[in-house]
Protein backbone atom coordinates (compact mmCIF):
# COMPACT_ATOMS: atom_id res chain seq x y z
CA UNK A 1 -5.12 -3.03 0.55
CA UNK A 2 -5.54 0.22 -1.99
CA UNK A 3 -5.08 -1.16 -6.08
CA UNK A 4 -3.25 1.98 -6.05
CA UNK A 5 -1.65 4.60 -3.11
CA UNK A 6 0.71 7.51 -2.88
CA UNK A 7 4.26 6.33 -1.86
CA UNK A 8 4.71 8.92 1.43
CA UNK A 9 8.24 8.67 1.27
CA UNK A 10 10.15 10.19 4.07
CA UNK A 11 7.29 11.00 5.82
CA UNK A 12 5.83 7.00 5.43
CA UNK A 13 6.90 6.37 9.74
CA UNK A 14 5.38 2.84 8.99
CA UNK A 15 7.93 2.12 6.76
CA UNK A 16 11.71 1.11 7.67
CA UNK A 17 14.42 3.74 7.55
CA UNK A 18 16.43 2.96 4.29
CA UNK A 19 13.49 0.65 2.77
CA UNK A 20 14.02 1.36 -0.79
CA UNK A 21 10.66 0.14 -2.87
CA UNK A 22 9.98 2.96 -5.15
CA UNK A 23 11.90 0.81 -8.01
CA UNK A 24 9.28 -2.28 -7.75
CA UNK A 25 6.26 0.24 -6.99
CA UNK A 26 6.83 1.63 -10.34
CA UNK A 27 7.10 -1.65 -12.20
CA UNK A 28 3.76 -2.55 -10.45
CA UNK A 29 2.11 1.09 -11.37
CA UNK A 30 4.05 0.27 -15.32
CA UNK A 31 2.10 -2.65 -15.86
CA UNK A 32 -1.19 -1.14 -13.97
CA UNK A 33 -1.13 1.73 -16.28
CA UNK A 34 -0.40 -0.10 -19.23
CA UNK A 35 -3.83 -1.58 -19.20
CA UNK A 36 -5.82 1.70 -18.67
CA UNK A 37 -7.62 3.71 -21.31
CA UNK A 38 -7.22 6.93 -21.25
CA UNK A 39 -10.10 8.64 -23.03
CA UNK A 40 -10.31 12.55 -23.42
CA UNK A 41 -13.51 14.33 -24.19
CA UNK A 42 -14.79 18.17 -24.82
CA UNK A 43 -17.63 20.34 -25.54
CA UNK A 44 -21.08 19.90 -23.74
CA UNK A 45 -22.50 17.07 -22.10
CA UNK A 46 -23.97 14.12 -24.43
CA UNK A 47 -25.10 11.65 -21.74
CA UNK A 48 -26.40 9.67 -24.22
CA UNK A 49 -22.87 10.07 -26.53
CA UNK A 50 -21.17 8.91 -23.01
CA UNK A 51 -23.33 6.17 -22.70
CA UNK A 52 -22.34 4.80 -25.70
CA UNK A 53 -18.87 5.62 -25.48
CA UNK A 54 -18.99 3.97 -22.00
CA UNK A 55 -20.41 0.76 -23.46
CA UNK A 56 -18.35 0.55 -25.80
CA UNK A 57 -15.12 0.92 -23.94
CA UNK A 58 -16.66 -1.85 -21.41
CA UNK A 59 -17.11 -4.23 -24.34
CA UNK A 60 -14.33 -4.05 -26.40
CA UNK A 61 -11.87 -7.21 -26.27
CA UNK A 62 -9.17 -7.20 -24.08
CA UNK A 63 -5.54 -5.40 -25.38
């Protein structure tokens, strides 16, 4: 199963008519979320720069 999908809503036919999730899917995509980094970068590409950003992302302790 996906980590992460696009509720289809009314046009999910696998799902039960009147199956109401979207409450507990957004908990679940809360506490997903909360544990992402969002990083935003500009100007030219550094590969190196991104390299060492990467790295250091990848190595940092846990929040």
């Amino acid at each position: 199963a996906p980590l992460l999908y696009k509720d289809l809503g009314v046009f999910d036919l696998d799902r039960p008519a009147g199956a109401h999730t979207a409450g507990r899917r957004l908990s679940e995509y809360a506490e997903l979320f909360r544990r992402v980094v969002v990083v935003e970068v500009s100007g030219r590409a550094d590969f190196a720069a991104l390299v060492t950003l990467v790295g250091d992302l990848l190595s940092a302790e846990p929040r």
